[in-house]
N, C-alpha and C. Protein backbone atom coordinates (compact mmCIF):
# COMPACT_ATOMS: atom_id res chain seq x y z
N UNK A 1 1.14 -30.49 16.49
CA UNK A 1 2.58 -30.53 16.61
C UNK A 1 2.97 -29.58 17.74
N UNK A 2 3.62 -30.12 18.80
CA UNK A 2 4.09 -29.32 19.88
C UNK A 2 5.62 -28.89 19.93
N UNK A 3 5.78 -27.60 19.58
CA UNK A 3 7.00 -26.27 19.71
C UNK A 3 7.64 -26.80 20.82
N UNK A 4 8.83 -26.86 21.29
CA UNK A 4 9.48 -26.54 22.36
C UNK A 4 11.11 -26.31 22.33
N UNK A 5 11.56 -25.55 23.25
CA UNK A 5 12.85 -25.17 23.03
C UNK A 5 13.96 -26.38 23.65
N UNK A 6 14.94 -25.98 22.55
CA UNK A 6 16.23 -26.88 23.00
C UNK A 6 16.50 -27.38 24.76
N UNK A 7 15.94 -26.43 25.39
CA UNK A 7 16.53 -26.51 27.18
C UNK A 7 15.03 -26.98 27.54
N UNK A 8 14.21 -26.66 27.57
CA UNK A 8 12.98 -27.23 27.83
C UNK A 8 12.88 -29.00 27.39
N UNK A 9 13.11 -29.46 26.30
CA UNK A 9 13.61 -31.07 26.44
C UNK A 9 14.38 -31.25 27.27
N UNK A 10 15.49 -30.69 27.03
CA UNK A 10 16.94 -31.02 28.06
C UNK A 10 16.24 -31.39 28.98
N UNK A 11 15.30 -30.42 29.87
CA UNK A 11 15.51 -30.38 31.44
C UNK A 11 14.40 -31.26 31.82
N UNK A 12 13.45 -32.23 30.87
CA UNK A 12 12.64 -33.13 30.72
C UNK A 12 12.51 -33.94 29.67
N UNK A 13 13.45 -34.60 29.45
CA UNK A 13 13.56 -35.24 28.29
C UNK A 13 12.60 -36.74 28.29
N UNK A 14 12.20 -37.19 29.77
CA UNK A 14 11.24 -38.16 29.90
C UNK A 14 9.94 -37.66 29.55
N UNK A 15 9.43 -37.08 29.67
CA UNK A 15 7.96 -35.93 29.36
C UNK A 15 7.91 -36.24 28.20
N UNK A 16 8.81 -35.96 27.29
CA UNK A 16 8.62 -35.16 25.95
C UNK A 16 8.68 -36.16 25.36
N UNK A 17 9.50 -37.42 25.69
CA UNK A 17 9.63 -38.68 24.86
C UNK A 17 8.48 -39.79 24.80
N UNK A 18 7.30 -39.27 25.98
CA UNK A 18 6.21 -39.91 26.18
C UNK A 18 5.36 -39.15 25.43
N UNK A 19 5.13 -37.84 25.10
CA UNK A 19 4.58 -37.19 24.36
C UNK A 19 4.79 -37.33 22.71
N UNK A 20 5.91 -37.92 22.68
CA UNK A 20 6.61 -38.17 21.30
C UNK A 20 5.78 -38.93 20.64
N UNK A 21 5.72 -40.07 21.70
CA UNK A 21 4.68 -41.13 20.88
C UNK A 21 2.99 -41.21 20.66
N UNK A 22 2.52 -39.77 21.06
CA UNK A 22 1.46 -39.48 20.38
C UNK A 22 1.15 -38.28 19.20
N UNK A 23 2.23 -37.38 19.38
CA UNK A 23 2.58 -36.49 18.69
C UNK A 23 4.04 -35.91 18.23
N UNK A 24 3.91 -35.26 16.99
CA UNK A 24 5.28 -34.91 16.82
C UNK A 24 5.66 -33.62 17.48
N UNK A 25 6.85 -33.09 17.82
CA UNK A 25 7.75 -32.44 18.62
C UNK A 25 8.66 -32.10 18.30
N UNK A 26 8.91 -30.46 17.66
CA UNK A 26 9.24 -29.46 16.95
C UNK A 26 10.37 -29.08 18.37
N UNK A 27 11.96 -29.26 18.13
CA UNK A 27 12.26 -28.56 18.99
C UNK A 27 13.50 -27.43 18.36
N UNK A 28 13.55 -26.15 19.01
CA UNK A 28 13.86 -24.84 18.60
C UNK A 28 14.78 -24.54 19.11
N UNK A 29 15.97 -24.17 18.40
CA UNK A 29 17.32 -23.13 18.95
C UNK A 29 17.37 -22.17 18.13
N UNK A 30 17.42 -21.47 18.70
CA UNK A 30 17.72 -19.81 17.87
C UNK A 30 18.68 -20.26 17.04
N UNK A 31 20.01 -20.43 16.89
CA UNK A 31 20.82 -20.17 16.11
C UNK A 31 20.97 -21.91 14.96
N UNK A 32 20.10 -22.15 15.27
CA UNK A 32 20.29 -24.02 14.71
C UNK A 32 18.68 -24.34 13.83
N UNK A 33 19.06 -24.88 13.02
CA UNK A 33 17.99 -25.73 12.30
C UNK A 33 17.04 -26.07 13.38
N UNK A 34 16.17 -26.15 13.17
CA UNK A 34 14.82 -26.81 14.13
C UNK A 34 14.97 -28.52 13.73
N UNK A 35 14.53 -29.05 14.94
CA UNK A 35 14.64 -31.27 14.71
C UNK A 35 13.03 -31.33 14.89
N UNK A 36 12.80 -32.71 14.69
CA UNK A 36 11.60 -33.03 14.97
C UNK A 36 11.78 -34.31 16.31
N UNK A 37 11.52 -34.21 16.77
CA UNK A 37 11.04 -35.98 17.48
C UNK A 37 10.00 -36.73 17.27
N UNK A 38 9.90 -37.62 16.68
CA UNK A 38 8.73 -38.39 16.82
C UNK A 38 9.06 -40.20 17.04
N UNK A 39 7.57 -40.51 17.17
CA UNK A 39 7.55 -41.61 17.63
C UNK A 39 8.15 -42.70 16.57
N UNK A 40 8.93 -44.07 16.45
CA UNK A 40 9.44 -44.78 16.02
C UNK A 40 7.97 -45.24 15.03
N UNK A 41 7.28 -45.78 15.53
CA UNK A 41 5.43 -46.39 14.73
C UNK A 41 5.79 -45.15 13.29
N UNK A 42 5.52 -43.51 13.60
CA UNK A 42 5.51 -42.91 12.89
C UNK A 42 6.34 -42.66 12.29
N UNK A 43 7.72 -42.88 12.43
CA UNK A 43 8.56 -42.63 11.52
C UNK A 43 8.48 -43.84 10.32
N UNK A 44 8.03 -45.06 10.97
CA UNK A 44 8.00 -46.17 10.34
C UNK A 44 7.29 -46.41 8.99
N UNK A 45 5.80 -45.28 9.58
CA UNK A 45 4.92 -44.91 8.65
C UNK A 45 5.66 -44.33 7.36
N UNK A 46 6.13 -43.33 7.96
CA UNK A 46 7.10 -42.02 6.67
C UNK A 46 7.48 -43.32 5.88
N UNK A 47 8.36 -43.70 6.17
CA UNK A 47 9.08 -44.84 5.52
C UNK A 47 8.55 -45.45 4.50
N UNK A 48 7.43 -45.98 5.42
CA UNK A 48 6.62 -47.00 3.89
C UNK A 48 5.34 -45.97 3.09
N UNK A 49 5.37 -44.66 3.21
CA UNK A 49 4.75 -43.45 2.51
C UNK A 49 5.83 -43.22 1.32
N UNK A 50 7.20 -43.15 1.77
CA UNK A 50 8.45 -42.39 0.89
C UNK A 50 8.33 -44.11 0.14
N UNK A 51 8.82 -44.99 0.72
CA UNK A 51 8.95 -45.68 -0.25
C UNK A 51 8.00 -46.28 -1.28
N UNK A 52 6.73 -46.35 -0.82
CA UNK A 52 5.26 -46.45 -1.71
C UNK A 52 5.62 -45.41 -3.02
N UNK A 53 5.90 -44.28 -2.79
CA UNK A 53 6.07 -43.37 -3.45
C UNK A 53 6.97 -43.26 -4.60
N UNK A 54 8.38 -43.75 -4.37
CA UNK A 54 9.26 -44.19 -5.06
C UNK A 54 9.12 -45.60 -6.04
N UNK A 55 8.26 -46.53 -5.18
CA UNK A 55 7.79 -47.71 -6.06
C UNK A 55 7.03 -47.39 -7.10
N UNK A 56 5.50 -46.35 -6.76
CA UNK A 56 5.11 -45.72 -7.59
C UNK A 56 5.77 -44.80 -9.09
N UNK A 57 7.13 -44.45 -8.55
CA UNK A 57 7.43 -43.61 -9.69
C UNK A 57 8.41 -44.53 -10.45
N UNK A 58 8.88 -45.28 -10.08
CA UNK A 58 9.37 -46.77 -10.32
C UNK A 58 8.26 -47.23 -11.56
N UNK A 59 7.48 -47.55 -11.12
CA UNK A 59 6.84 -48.60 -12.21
C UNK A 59 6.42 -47.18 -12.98
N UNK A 60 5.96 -46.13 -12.99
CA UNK A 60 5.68 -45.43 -13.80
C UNK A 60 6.78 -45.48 -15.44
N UNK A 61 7.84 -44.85 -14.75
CA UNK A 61 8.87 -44.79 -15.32
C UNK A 61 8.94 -46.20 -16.21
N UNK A 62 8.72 -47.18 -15.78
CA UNK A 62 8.76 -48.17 -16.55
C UNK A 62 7.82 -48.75 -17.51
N UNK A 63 6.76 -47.54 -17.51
CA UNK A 63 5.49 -48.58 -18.45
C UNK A 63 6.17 -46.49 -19.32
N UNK A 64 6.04 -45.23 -18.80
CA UNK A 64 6.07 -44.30 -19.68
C UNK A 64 7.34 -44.30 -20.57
N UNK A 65 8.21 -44.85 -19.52
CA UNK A 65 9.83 -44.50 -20.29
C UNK A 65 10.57 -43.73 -19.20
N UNK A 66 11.55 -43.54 -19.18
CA UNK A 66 12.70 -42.74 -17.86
C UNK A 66 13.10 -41.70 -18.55
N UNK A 67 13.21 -40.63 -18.03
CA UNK A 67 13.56 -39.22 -17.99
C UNK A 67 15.22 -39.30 -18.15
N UNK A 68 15.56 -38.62 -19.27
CA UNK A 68 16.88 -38.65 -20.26
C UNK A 68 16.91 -37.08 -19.65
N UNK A 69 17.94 -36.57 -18.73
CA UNK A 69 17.97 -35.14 -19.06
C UNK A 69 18.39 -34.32 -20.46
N UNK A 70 19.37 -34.79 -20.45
CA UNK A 70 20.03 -34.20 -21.68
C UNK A 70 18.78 -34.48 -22.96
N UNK A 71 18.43 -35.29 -23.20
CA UNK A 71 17.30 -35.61 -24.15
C UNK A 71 16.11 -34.53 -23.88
N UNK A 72 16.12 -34.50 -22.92
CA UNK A 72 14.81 -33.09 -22.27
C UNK A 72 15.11 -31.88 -22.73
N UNK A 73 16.78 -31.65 -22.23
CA UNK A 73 17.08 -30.54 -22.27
C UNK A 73 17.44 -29.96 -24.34
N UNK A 74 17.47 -31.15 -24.42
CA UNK A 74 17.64 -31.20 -26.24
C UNK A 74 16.78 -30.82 -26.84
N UNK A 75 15.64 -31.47 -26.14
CA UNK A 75 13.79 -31.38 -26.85
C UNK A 75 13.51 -29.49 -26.58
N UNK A 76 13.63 -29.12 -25.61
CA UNK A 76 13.02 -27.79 -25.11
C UNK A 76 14.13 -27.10 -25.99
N UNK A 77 15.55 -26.62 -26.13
CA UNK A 77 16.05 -25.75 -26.75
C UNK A 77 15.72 -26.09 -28.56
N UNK A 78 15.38 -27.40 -28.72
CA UNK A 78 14.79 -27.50 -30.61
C UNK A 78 13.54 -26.77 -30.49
N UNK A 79 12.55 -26.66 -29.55
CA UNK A 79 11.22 -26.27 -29.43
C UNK A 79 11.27 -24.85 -29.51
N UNK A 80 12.01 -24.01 -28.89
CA UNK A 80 12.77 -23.00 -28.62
C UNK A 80 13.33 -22.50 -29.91
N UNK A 81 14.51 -23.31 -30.55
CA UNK A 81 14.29 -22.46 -32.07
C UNK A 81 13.52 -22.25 -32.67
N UNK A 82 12.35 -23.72 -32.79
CA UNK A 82 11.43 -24.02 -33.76
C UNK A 82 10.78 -22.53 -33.44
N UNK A 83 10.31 -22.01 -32.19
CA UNK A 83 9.24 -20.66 -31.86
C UNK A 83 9.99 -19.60 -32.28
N UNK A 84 11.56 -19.76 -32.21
CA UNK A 84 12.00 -17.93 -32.71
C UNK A 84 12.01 -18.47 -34.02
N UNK A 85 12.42 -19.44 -35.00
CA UNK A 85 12.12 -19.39 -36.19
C UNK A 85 11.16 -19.00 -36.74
N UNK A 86 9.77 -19.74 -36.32
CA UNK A 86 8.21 -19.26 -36.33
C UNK A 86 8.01 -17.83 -36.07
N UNK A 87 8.96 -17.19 -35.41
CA UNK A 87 8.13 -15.65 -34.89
C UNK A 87 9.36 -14.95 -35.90
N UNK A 88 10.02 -15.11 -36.12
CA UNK A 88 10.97 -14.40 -37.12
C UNK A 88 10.62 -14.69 -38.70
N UNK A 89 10.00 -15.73 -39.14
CA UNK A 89 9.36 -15.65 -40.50
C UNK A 89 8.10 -15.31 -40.44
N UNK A 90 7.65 -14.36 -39.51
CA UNK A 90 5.73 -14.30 -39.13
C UNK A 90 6.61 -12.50 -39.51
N UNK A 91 7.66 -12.33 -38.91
CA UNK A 91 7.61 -10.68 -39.03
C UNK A 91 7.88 -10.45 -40.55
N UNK A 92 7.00 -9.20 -40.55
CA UNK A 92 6.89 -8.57 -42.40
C UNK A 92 8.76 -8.20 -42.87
């Protein structure tokens, strides 16, 4: 991955966009979030990585069951009494 600063693209932005498409390209302003550039092929990749990923948790969810927060959050604070109940009838 090749670093370069905000004015350094600027002042070659043909360079860097040919470089893009073999590698990704980290570019830097002091006072700003850092970007990436990369090549379109690779972003394309990300794409069908993130969404593989999501399909994956997709069918999961559908053969384990889907995540209820409130049901979660229900289960852990009963679990939670159940242990101070348990440790409060354990003391003499």
């Amino acid at each position: 991955m090749l670093k370069v600063t905000e004015s350094e693209i600027a002042s070659e932005l043909d360079r860097y966009m040919h470089r893009a498409l073999t590698q990704s390209i980290v570019v830097e302003k002091p006072d700003r979030e850092s970007v990436v550039v990369l090549s379109l092929t690779e972003f394309n990749r990300l794409q069908e990585v993130d969404d593989q990923h999501w399909a994956d948790c997709a069918r999961q969810a559908n053969t384990e069951g889907y995540l209820d927060h409130d049901h979660q959050v229900r289960q852990r604070l009963a679990a939670a009494l159940r242990q101070k109940r348990l440790a409060c009838a354990r003391k003499p």
